[in-house]
PDB file of N, CA and C in Angstrom:
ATOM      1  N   UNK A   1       0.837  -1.181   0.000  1.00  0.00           N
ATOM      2  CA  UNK A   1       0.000   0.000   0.000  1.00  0.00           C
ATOM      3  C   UNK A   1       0.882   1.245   0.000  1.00  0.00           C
ATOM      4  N   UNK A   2       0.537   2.039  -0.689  1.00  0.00           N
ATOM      5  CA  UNK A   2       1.280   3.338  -1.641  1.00  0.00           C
ATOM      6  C   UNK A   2       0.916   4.424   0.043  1.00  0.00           C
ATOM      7  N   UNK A   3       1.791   4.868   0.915  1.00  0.00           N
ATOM      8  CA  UNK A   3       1.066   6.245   1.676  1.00  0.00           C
ATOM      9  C   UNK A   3       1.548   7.188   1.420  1.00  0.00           C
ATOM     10  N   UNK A   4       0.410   8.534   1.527  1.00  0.00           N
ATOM     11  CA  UNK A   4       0.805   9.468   0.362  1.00  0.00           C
ATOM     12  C   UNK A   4       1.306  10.385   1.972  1.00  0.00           C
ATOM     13  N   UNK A   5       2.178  11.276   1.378  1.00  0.00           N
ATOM     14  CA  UNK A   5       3.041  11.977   2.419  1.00  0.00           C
ATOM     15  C   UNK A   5       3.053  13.490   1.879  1.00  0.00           C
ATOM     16  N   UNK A   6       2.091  14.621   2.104  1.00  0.00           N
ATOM     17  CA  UNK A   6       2.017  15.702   1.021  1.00  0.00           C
ATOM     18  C   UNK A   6       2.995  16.800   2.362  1.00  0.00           C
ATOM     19  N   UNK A   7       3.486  17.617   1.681  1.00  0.00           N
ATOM     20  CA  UNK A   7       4.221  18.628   2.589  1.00  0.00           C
ATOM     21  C   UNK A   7       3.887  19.809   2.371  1.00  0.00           C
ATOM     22  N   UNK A   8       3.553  20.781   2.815  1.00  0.00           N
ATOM     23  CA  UNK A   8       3.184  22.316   2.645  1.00  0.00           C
ATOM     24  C   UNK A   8       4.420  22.948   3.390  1.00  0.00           C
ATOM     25  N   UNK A   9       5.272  23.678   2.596  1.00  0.00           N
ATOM     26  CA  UNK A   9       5.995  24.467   3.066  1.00  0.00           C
ATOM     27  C   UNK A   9       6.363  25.907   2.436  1.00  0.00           C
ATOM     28  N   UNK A  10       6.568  26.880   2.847  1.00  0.00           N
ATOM     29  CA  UNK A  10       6.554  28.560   2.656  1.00  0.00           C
ATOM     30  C   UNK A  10       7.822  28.518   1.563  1.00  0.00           C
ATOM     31  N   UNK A  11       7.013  28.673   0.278  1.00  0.00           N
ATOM     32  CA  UNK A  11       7.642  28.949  -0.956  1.00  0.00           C
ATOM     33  C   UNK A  11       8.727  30.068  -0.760  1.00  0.00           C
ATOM     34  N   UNK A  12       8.061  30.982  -0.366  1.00  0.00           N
ATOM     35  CA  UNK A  12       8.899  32.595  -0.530  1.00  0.00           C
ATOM     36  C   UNK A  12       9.599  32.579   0.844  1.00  0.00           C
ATOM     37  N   UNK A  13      10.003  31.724   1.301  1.00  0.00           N
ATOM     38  CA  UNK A  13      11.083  31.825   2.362  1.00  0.00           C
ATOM     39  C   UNK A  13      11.948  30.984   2.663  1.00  0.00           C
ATOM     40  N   UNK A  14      12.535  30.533   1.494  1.00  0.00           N
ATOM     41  CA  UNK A  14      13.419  29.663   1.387  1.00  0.00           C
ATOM     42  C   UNK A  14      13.227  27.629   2.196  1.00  0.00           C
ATOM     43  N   UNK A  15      12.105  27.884   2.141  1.00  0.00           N
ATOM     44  CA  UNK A  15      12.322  26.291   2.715  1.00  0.00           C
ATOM     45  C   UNK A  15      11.950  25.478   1.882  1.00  0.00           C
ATOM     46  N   UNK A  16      12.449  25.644   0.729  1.00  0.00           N
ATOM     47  CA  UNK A  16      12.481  24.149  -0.384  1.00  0.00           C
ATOM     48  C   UNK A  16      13.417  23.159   0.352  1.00  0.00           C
ATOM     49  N   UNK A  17      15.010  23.744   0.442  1.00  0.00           N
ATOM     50  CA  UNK A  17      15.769  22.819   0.614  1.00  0.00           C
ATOM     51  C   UNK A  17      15.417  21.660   1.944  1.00  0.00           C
ATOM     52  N   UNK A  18      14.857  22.633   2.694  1.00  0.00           N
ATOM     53  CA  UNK A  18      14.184  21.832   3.898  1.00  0.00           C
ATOM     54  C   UNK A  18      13.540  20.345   3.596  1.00  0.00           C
ATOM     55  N   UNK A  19      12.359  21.046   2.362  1.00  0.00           N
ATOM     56  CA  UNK A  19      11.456  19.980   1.553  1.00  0.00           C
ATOM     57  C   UNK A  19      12.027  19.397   1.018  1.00  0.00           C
ATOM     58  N   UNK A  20      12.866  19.082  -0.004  1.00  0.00           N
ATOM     59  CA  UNK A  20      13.754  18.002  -0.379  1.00  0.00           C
ATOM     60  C   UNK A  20      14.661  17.304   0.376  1.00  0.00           C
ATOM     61  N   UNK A  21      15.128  18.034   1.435  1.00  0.00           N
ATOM     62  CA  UNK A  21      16.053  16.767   2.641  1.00  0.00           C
ATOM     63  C   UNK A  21      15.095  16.022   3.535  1.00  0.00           C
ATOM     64  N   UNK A  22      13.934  16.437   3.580  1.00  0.00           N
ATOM     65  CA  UNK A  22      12.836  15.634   4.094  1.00  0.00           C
ATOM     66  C   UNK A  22      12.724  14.766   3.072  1.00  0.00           C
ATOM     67  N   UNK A  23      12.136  14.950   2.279  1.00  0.00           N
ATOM     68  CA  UNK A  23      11.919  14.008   1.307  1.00  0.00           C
ATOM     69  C   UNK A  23      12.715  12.702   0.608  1.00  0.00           C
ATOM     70  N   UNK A  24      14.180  13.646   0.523  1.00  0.00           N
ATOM     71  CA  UNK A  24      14.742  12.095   0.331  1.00  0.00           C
ATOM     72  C   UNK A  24      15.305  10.947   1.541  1.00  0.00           C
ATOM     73  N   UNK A  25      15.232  12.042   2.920  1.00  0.00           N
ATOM     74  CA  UNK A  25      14.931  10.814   4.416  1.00  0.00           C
ATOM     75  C   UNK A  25      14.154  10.450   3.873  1.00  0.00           C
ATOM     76  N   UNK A  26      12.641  10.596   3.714  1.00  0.00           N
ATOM     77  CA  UNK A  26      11.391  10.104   3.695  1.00  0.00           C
ATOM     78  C   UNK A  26      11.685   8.631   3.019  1.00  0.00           C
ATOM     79  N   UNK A  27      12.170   9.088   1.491  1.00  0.00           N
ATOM     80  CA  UNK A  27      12.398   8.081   0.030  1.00  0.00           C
ATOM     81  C   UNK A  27      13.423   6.941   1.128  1.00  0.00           C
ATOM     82  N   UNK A  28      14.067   7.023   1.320  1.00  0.00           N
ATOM     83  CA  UNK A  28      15.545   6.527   1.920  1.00  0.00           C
ATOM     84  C   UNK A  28      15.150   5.401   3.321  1.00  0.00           C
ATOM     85  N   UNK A  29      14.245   5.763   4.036  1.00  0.00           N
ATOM     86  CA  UNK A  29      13.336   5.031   5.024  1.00  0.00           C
ATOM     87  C   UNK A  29      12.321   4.408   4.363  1.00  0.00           C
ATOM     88  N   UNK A  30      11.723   4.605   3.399  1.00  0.00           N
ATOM     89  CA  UNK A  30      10.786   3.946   2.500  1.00  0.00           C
ATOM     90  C   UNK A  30      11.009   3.557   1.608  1.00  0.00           C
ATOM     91  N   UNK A  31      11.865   3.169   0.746  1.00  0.00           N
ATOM     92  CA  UNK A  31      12.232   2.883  -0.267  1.00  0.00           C
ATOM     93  C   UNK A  31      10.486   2.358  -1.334  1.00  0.00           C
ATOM     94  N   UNK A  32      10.288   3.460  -2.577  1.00  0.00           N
ATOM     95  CA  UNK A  32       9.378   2.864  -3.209  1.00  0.00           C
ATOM     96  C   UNK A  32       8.263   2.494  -2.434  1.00  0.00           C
ATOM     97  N   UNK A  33       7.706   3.154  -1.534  1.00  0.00           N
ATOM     98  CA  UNK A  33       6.516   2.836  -0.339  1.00  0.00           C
ATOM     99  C   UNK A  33       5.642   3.796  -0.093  1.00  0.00           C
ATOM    100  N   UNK A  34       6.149   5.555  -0.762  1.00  0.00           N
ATOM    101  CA  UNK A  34       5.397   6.468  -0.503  1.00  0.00           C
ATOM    102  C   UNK A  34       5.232   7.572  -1.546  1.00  0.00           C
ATOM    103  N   UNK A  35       4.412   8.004  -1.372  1.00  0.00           N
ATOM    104  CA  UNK A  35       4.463   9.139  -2.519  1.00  0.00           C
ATOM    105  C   UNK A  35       4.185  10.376  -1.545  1.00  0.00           C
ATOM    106  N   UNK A  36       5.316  11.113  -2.534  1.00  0.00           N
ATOM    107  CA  UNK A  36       5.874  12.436  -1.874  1.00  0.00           C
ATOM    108  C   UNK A  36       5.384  13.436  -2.448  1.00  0.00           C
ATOM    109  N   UNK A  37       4.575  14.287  -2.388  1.00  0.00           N
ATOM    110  CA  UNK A  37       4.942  15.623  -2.974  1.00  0.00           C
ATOM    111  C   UNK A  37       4.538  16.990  -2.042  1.00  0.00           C
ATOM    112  N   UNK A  38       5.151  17.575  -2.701  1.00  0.00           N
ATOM    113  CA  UNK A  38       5.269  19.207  -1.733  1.00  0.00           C
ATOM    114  C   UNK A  38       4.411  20.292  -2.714  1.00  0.00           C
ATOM    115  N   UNK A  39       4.380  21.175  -1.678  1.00  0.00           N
ATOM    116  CA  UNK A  39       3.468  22.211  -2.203  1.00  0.00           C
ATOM    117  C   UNK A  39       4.207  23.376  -1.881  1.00  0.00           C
ATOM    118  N   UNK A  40       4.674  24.778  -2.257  1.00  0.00           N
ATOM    119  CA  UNK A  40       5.076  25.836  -1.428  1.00  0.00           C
ATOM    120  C   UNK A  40       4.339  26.825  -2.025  1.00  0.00           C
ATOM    121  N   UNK A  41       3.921  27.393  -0.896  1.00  0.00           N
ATOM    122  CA  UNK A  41       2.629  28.633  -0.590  1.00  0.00           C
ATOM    123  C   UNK A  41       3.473  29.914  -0.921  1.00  0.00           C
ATOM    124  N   UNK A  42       2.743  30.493  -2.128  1.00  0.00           N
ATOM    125  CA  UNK A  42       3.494  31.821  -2.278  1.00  0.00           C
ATOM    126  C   UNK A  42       3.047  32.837  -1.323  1.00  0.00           C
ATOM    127  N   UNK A  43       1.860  32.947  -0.719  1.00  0.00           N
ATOM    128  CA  UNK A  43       1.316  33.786  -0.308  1.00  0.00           C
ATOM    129  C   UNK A  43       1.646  33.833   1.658  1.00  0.00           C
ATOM    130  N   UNK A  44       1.331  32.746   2.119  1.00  0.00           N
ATOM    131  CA  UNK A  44       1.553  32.209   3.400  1.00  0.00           C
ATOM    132  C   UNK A  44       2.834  32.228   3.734  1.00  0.00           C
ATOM    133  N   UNK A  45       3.376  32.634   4.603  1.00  0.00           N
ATOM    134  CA  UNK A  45       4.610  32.294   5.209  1.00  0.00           C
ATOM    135  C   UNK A  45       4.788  31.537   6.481  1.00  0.00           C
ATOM    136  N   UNK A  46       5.761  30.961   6.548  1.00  0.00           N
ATOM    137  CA  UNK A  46       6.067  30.670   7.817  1.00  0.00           C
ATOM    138  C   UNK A  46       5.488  28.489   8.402  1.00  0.00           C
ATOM    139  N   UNK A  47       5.017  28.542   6.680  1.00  0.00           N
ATOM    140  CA  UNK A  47       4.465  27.296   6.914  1.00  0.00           C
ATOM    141  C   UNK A  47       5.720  26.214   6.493  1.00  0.00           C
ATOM    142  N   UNK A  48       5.828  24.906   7.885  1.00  0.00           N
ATOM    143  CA  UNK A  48       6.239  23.613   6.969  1.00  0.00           C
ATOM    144  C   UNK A  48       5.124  22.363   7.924  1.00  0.00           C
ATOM    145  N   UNK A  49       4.243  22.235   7.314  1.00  0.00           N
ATOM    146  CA  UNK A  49       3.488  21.204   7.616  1.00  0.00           C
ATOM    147  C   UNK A  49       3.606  19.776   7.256  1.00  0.00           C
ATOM    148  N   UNK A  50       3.057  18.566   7.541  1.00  0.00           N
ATOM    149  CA  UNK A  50       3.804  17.680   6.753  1.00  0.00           C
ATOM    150  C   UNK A  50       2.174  16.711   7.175  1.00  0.00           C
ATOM    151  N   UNK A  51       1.679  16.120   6.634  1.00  0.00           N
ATOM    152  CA  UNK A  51       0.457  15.231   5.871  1.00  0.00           C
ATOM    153  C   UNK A  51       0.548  13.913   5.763  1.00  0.00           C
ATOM    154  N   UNK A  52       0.323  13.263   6.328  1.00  0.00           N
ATOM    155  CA  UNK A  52       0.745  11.510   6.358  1.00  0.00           C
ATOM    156  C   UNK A  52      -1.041  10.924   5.758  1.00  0.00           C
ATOM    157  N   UNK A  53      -1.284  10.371   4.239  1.00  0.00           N
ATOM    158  CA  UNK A  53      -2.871  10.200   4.185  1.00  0.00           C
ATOM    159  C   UNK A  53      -3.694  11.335   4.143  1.00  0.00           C
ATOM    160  N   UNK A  54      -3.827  12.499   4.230  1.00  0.00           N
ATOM    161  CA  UNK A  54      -4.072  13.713   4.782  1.00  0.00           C
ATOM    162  C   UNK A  54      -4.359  13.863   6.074  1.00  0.00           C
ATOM    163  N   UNK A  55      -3.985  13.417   6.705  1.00  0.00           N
ATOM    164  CA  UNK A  55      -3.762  13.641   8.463  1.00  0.00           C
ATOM    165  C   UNK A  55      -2.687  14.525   8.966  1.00  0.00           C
ATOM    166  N   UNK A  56      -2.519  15.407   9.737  1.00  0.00           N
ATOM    167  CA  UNK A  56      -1.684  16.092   9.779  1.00  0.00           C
ATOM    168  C   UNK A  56      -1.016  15.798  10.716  1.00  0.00           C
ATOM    169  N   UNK A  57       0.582  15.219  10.499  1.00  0.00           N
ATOM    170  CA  UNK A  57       1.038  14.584  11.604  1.00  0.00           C
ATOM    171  C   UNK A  57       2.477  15.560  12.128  1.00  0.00           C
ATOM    172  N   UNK A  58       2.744  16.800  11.423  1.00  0.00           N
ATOM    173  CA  UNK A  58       3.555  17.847  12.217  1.00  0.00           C
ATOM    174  C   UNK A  58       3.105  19.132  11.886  1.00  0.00           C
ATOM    175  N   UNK A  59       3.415  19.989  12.142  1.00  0.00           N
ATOM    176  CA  UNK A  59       2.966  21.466  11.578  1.00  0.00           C
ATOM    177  C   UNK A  59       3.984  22.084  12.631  1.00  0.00           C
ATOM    178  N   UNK A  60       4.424  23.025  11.673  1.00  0.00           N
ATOM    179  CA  UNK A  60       5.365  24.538  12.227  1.00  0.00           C
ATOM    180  C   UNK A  60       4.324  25.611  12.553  1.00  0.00           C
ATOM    181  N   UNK A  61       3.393  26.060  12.057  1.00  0.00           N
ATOM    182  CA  UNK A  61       2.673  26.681  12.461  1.00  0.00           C
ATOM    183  C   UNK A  61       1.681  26.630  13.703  1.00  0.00           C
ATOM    184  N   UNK A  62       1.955  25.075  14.262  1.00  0.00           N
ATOM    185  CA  UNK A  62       1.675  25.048  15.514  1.00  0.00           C
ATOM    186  C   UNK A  62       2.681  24.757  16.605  1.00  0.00           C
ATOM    187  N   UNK A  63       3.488  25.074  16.314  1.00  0.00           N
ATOM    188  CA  UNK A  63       4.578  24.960  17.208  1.00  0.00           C
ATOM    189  C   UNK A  63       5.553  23.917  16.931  1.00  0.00           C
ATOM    190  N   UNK A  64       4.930  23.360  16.255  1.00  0.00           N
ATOM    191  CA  UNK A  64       6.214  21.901  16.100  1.00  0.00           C
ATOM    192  C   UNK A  64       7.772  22.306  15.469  1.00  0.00           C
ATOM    193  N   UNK A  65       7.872  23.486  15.255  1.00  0.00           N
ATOM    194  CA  UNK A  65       9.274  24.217  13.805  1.00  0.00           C
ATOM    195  C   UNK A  65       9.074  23.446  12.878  1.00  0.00           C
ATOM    196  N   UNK A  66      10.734  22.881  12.540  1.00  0.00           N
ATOM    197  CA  UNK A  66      11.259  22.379  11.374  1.00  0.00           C
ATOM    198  C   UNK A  66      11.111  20.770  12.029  1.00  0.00           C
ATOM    199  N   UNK A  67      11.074  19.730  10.652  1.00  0.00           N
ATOM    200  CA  UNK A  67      11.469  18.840  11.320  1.00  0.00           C
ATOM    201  C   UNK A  67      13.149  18.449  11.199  1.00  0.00           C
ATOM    202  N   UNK A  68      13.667  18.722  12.249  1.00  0.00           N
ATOM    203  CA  UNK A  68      14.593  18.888  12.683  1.00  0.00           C
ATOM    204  C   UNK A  68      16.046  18.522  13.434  1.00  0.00           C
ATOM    205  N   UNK A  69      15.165  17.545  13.917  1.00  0.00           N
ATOM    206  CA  UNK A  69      15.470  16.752  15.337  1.00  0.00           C
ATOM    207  C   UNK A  69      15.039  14.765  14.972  1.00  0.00           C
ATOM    208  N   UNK A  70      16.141  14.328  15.438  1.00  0.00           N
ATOM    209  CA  UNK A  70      15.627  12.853  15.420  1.00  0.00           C
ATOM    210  C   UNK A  70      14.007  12.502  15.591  1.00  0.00           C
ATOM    211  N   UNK A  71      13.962  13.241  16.610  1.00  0.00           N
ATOM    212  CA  UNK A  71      12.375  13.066  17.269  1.00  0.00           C
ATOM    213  C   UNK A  71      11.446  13.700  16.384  1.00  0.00           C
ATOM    214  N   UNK A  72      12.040  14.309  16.145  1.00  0.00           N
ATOM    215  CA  UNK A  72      10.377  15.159  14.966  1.00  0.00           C
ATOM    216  C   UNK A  72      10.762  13.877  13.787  1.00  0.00           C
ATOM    217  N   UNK A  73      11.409  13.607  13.352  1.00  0.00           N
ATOM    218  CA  UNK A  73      11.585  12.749  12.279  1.00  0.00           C
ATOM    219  C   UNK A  73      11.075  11.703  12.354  1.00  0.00           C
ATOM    220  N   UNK A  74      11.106  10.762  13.897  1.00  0.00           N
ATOM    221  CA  UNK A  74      10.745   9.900  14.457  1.00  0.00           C
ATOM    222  C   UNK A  74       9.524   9.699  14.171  1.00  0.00           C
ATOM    223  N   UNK A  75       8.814  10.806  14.848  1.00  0.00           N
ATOM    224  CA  UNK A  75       7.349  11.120  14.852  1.00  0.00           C
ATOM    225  C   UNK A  75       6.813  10.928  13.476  1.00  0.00           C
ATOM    226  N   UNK A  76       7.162  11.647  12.398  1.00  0.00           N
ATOM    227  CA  UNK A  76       6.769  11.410  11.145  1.00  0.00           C
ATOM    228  C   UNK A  76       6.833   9.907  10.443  1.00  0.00           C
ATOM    229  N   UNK A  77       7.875   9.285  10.603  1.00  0.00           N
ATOM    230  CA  UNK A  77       7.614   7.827  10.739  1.00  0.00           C
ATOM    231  C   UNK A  77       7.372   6.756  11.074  1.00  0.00           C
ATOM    232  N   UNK A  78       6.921   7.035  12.470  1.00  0.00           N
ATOM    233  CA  UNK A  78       5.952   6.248  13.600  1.00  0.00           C
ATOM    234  C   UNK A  78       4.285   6.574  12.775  1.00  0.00           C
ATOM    235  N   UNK A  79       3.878   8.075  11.912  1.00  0.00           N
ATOM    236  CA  UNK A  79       2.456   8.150  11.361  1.00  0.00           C
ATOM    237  C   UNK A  79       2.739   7.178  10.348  1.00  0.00           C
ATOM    238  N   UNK A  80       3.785   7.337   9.515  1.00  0.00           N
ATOM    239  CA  UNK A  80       3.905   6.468   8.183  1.00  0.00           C
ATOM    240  C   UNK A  80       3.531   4.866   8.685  1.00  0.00           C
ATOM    241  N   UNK A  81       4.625   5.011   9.679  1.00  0.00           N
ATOM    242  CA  UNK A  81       3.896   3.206   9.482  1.00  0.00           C
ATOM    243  C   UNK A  81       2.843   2.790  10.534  1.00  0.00           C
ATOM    244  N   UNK A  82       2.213   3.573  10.881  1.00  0.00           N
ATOM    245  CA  UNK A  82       0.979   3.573  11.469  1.00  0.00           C
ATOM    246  C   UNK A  82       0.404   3.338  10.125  1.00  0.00           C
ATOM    247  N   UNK A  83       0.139   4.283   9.448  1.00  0.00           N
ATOM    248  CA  UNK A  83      -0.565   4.748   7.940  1.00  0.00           C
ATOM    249  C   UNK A  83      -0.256   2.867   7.304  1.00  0.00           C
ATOM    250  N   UNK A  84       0.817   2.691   7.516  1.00  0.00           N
ATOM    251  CA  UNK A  84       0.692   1.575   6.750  1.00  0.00           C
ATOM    252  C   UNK A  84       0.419   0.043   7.076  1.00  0.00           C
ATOM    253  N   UNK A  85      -0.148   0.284   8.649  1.00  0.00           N
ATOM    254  CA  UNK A  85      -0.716  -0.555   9.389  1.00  0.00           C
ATOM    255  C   UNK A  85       0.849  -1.808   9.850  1.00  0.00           C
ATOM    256  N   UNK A  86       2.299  -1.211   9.942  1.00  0.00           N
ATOM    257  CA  UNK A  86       3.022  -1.735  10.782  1.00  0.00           C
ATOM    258  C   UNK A  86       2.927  -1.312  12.043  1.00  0.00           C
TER     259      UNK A  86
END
C-alpha cells in the first residue's frame, strides 16, 4: 500500500531545501513505499506542515518548527507506518 506523504511548506522563504532533505529521508526510510509531494505557498509564510494520508502529523505553524530533530523525524515515521498498518 502506496502512503501518500504531502508537505506544505513557505515557498517565498526559502524552505524548499528543507522539503527536499525531508523528502529524500522520507524516500531513503521507505524505499518505493510512498508518494511524496510538496506544495510551497506563495502567499503564506512561515508554513512547513507535513500530511501523512491527509492527516496532519507535524505542523510549524503550531509549534512543532522544522522537522529537525531525530524526534520530529521519528514522529513522522511512527504516522507512516501507522498509515501503513506496521
Amino acid at each position: 500500500m502506496t502512503v501518500k506523504v504531502h508537505i506544505i511548506y513557505c515557498g517565498g522563504c526559502g524552505y524548499r531545501p528543507k522539503f527536499t532533505k525531508l523528502k529524500t529521508l522520507l524516500e531513503d526510510e521507505f524505499p518505493g513505499e510512498l508518494e511524496i509531494t510538496g506544495e510551497g505557498t506563495p502567499s503564506t509564510t512561515g508554513w512547513f506542515e507535513v500530511e501523512v494520508n491527509n492527516k496532519l502529523v507535524h505542523s510549524k505553524k503550531n509549534g512543532d518548527g522544522f522537522v529537525d530533530s531525530d524526534s520530529k523525524f521519528k514522529a513522522v515515521v511512527t504516522a507512516i507506518e501507522q498509515a501503513m498498518g506496521k
